[in-house]
ModelCIF file with pLDDT and N, C-alpha, C, O atoms, coordinates in Angstrom:
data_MODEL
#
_entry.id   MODEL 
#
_entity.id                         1 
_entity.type                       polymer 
_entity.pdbx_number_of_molecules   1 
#
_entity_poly.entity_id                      1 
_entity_poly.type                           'polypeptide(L)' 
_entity_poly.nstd_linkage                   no 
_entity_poly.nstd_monomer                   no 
_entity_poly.pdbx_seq_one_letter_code       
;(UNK)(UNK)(UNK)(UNK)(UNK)(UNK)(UNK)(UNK)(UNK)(UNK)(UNK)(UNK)(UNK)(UNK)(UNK)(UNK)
(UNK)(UNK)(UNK)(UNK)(UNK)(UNK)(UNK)(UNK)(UNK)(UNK)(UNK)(UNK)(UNK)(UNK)(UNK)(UNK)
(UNK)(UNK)(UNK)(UNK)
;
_entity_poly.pdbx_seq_one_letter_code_can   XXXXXXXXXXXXXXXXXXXXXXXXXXXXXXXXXXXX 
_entity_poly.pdbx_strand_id                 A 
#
loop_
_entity_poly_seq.entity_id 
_entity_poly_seq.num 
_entity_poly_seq.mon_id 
_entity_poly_seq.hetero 
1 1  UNK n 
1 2  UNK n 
1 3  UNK n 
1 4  UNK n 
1 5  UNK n 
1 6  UNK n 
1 7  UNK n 
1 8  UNK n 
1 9  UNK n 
1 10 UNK n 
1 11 UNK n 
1 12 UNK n 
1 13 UNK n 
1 14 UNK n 
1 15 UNK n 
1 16 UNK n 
1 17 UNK n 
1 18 UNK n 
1 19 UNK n 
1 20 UNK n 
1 21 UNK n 
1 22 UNK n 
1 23 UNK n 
1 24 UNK n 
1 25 UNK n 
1 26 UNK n 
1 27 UNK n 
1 28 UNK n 
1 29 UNK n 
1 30 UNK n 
1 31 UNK n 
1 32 UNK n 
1 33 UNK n 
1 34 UNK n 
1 35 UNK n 
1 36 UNK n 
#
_struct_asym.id          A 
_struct_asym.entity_id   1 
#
loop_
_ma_qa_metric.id 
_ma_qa_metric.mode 
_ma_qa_metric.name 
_ma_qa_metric.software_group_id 
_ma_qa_metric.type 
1 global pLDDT . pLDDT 
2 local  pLDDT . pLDDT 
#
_ma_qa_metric_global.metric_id      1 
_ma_qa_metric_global.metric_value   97.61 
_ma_qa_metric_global.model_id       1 
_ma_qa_metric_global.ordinal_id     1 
#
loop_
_ma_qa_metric_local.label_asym_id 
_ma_qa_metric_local.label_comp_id 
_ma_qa_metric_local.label_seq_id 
_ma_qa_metric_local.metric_id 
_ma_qa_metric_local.metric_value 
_ma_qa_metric_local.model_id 
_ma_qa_metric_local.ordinal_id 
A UNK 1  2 94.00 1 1  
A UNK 2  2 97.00 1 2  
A UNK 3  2 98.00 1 3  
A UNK 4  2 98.00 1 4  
A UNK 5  2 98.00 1 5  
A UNK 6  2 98.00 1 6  
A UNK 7  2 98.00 1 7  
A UNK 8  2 98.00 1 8  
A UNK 9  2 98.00 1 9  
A UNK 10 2 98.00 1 10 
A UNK 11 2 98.00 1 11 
A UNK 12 2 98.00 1 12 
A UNK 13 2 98.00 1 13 
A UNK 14 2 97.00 1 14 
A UNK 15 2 98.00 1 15 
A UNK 16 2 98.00 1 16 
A UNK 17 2 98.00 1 17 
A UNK 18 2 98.00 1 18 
A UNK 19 2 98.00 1 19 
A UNK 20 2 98.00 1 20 
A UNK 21 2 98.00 1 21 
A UNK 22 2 98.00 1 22 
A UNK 23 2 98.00 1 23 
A UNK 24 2 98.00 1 24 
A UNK 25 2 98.00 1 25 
A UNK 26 2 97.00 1 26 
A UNK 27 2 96.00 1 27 
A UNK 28 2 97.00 1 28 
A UNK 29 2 97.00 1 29 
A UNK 30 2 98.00 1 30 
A UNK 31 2 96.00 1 31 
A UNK 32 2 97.00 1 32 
A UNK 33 2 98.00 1 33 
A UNK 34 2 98.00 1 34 
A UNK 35 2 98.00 1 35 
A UNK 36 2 98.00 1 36 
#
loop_
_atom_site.group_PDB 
_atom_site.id 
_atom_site.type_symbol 
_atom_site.label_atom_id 
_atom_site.label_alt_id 
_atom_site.label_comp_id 
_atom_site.label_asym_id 
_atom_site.label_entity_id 
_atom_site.label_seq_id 
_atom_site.pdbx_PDB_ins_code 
_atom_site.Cartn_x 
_atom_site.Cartn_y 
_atom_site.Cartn_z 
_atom_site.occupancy 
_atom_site.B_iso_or_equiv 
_atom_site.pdbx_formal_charge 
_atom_site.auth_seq_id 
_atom_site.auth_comp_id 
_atom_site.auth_asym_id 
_atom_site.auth_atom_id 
_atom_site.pdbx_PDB_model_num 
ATOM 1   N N  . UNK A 1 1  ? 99.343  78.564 110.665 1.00 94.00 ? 1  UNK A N  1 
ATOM 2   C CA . UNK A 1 1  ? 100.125 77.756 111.603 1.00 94.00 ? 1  UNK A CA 1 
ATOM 3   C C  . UNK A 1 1  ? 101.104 78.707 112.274 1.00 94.00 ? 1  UNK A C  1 
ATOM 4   O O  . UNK A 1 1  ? 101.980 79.057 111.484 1.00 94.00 ? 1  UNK A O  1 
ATOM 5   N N  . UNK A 1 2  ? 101.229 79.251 113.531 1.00 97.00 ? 2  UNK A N  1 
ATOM 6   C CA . UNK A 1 2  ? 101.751 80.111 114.163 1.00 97.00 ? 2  UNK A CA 1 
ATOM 7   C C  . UNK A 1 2  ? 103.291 79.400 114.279 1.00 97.00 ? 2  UNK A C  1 
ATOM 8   O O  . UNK A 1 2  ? 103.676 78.248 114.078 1.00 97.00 ? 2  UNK A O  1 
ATOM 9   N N  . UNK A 1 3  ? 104.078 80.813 114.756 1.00 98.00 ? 3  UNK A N  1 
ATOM 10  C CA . UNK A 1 3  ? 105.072 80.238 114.596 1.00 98.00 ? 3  UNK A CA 1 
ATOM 11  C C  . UNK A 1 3  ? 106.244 81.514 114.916 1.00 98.00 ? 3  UNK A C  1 
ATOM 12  O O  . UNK A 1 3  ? 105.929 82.686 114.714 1.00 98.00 ? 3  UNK A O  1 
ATOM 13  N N  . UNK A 1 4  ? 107.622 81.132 115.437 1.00 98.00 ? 4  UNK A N  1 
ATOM 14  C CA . UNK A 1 4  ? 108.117 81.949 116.104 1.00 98.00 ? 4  UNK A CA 1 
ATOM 15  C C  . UNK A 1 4  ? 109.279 82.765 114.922 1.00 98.00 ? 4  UNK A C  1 
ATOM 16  O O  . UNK A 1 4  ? 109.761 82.140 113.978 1.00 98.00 ? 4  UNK A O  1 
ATOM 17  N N  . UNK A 1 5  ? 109.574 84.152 115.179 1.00 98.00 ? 5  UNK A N  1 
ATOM 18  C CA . UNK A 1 5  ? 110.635 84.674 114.232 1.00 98.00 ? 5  UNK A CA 1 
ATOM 19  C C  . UNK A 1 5  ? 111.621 85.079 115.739 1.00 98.00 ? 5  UNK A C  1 
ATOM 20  O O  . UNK A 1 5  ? 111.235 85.479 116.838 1.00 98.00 ? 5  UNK A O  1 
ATOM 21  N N  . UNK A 1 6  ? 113.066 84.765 115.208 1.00 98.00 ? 6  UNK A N  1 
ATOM 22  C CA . UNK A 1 6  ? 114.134 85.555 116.307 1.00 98.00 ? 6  UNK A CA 1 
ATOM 23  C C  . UNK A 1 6  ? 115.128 85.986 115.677 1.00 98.00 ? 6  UNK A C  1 
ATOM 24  O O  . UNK A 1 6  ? 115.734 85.618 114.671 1.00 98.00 ? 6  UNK A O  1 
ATOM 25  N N  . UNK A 1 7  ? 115.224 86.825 116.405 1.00 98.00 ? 7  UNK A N  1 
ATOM 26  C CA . UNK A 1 7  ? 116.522 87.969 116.105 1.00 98.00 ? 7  UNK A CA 1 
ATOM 27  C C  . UNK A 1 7  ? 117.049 88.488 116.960 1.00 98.00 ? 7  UNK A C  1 
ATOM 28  O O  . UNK A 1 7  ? 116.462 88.621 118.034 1.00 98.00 ? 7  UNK A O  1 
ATOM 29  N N  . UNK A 1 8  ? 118.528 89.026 116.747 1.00 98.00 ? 8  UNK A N  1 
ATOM 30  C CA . UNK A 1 8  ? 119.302 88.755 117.976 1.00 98.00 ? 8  UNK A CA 1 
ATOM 31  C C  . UNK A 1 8  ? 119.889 90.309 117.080 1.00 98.00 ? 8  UNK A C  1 
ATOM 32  O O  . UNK A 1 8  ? 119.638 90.575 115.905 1.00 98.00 ? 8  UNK A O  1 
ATOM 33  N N  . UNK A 1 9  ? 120.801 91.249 118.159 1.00 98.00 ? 9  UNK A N  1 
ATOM 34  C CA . UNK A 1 9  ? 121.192 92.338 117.950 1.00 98.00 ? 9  UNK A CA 1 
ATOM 35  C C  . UNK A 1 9  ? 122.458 92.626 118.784 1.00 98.00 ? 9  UNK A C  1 
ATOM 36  O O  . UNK A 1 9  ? 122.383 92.051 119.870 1.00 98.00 ? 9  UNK A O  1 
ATOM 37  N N  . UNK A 1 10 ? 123.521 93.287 118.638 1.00 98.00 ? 10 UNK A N  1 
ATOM 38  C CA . UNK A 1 10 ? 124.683 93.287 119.619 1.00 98.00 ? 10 UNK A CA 1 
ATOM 39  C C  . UNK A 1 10 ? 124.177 94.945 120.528 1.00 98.00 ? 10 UNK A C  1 
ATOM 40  O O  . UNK A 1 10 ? 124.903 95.256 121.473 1.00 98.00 ? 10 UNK A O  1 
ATOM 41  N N  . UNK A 1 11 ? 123.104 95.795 120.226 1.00 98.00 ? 11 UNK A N  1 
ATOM 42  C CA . UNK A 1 11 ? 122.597 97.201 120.625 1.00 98.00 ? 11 UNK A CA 1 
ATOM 43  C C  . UNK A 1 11 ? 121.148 96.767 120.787 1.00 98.00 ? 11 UNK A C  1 
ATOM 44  O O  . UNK A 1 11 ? 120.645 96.221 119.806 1.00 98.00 ? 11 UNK A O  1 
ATOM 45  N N  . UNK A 1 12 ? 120.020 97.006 122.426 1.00 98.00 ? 12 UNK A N  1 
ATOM 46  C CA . UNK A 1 12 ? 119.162 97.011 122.145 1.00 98.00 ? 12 UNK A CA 1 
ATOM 47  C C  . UNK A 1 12 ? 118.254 97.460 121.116 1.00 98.00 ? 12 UNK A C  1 
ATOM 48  O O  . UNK A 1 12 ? 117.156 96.928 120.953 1.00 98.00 ? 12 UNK A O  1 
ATOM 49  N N  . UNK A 1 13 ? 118.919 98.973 120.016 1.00 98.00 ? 13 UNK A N  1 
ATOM 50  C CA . UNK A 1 13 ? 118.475 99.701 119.864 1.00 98.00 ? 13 UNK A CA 1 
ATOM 51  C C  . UNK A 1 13 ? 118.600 99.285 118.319 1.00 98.00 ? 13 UNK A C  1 
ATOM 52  O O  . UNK A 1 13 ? 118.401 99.926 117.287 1.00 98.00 ? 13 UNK A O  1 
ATOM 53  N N  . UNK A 1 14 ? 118.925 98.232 118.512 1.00 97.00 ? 14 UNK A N  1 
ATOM 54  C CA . UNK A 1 14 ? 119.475 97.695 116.742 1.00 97.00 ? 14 UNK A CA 1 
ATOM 55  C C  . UNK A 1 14 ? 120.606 98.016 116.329 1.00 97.00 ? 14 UNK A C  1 
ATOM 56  O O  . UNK A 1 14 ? 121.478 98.530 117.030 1.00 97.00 ? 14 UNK A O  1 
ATOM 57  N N  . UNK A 1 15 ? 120.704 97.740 115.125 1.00 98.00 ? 15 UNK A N  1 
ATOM 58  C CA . UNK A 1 15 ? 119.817 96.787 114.247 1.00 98.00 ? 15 UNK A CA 1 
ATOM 59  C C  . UNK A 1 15 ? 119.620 95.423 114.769 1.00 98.00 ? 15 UNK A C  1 
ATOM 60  O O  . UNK A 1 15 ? 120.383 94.853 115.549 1.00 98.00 ? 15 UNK A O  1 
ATOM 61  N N  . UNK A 1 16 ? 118.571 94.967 114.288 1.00 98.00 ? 16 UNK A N  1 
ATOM 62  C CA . UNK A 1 16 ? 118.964 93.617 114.737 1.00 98.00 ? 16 UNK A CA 1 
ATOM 63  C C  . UNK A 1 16 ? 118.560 92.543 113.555 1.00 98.00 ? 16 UNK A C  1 
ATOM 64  O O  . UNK A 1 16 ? 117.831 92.992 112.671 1.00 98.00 ? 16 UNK A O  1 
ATOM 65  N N  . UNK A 1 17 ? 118.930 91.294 113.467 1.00 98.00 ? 17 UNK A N  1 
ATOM 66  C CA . UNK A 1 17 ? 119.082 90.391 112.525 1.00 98.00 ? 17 UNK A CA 1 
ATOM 67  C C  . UNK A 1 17 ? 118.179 89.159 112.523 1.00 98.00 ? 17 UNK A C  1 
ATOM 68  O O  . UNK A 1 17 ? 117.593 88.966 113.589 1.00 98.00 ? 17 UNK A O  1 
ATOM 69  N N  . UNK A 1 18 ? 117.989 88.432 111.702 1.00 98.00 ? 18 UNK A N  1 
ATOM 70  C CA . UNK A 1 18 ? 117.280 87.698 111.589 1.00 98.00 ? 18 UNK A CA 1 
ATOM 71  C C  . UNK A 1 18 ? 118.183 85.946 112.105 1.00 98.00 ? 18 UNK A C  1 
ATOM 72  O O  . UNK A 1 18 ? 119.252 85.502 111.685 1.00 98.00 ? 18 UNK A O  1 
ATOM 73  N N  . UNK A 1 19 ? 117.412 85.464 112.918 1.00 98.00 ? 19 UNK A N  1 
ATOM 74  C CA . UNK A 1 19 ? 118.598 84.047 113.456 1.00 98.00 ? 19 UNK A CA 1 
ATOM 75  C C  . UNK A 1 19 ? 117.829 82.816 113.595 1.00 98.00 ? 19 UNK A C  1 
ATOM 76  O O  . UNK A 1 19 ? 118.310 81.755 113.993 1.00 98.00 ? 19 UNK A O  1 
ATOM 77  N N  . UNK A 1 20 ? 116.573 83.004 113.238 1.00 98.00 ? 20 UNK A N  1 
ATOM 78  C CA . UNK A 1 20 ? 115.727 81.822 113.375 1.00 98.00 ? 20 UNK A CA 1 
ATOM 79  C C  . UNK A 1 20 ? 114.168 82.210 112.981 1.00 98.00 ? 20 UNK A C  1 
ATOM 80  O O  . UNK A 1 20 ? 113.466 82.977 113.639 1.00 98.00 ? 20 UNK A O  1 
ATOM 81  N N  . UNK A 1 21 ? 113.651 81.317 111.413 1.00 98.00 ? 21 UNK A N  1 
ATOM 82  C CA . UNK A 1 21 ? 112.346 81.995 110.743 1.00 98.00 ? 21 UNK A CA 1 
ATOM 83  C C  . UNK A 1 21 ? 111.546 80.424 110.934 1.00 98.00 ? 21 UNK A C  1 
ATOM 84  O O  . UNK A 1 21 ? 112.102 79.333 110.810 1.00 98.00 ? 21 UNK A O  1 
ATOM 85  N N  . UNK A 1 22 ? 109.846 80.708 111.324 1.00 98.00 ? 22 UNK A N  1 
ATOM 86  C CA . UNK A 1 22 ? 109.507 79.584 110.864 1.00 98.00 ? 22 UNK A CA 1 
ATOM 87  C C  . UNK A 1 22 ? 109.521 78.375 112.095 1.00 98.00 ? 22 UNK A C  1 
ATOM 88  O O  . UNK A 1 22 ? 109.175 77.194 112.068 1.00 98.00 ? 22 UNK A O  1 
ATOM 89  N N  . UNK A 1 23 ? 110.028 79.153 113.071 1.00 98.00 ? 23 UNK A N  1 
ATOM 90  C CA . UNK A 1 23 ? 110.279 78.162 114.674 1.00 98.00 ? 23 UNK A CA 1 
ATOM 91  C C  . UNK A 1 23 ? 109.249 77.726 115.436 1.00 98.00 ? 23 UNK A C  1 
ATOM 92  O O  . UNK A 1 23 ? 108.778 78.449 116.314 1.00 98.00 ? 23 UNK A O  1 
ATOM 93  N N  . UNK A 1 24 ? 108.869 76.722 115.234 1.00 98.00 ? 24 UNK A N  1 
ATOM 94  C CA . UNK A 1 24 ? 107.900 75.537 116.075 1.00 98.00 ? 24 UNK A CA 1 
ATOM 95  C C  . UNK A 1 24 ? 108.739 74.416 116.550 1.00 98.00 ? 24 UNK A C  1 
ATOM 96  O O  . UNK A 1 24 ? 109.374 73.475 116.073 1.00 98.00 ? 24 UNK A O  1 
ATOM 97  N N  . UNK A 1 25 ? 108.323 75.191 118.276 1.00 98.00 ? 25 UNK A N  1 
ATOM 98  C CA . UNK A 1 25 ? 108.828 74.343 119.090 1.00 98.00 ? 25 UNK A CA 1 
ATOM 99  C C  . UNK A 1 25 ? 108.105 73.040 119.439 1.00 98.00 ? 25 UNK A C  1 
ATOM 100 O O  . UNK A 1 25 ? 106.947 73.057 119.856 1.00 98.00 ? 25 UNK A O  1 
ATOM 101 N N  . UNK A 1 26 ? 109.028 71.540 119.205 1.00 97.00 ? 26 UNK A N  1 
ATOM 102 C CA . UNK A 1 26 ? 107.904 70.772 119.657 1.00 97.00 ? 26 UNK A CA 1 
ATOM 103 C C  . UNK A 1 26 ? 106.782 70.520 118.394 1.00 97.00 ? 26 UNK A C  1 
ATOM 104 O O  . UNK A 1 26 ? 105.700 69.979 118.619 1.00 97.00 ? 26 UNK A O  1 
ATOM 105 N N  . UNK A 1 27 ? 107.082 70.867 117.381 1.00 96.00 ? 27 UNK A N  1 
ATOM 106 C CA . UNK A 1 27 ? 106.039 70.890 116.216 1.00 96.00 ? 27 UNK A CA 1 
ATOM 107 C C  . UNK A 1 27 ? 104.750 71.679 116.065 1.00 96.00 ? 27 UNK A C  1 
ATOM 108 O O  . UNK A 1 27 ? 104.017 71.652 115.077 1.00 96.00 ? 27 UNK A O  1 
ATOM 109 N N  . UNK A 1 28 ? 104.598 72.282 117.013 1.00 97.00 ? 28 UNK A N  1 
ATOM 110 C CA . UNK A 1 28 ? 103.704 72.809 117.272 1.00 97.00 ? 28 UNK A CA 1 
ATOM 111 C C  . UNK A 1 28 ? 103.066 74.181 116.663 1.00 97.00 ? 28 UNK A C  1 
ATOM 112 O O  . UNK A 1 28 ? 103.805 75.165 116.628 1.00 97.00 ? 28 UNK A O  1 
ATOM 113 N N  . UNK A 1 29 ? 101.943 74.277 116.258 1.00 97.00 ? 29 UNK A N  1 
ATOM 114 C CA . UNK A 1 29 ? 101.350 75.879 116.106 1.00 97.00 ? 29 UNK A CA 1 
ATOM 115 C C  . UNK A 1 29 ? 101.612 76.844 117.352 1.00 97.00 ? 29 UNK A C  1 
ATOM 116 O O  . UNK A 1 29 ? 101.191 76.411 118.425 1.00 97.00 ? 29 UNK A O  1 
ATOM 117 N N  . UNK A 1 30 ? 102.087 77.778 117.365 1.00 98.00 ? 30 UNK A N  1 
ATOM 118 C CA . UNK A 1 30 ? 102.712 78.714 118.600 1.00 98.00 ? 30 UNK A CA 1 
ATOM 119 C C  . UNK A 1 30 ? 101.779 79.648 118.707 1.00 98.00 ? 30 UNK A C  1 
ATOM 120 O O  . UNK A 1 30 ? 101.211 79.903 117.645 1.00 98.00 ? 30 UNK A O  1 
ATOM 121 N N  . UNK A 1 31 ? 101.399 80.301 119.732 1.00 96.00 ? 31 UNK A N  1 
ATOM 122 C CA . UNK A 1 31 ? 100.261 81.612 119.794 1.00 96.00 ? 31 UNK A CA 1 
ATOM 123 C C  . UNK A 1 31 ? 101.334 82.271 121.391 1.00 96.00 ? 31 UNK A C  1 
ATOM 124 O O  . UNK A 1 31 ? 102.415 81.905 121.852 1.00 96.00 ? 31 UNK A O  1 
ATOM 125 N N  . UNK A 1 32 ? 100.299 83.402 121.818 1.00 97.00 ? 32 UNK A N  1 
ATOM 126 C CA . UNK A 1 32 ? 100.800 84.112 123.060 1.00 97.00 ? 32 UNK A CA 1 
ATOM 127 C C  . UNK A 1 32 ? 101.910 83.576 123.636 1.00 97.00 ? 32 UNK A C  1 
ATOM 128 O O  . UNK A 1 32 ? 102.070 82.356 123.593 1.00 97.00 ? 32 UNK A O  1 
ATOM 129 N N  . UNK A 1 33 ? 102.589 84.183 124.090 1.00 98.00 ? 33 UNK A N  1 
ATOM 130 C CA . UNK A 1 33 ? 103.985 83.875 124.762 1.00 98.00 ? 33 UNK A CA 1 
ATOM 131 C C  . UNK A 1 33 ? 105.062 84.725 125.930 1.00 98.00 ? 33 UNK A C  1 
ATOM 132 O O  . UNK A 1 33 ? 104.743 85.907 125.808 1.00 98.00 ? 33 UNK A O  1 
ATOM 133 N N  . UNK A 1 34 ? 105.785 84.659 126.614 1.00 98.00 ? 34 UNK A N  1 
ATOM 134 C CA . UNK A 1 34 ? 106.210 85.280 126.872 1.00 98.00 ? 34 UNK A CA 1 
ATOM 135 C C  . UNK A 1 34 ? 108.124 84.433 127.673 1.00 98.00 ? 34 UNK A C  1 
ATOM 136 O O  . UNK A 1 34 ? 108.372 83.290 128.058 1.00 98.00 ? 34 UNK A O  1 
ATOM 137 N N  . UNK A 1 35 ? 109.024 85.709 127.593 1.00 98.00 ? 35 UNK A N  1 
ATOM 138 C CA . UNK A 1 35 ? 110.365 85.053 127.818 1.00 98.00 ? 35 UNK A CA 1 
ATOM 139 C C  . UNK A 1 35 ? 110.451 85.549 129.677 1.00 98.00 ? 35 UNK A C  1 
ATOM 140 O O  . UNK A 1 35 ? 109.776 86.338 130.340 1.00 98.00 ? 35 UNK A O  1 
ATOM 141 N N  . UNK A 1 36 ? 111.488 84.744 129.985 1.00 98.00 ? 36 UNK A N  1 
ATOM 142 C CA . UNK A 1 36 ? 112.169 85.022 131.370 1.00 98.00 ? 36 UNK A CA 1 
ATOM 143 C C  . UNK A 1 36 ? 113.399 84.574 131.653 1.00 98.00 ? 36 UNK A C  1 
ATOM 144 O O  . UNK A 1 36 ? 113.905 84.809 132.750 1.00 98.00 ? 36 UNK A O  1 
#
């Protein structure tokens, strides 16, 4: 069941942290994606 991990960092370059495990939007199985 696909599904999103996010992490957020104050340096592109890291570190960066864990802020959301396990994220289905909408309930949904998640595959390909992209942000804008």
């Amino acid at each position: 069941e696909g599904y999103f991990l996010i992490l957020s960092s104050q340096n592109l370059l890291g570190p960066y942290r864990i802020e959301k495990d396990l994220y289905r939007p909408f309930g949904t199985s998640v595959g390909d994606f992209d942000l804008w």
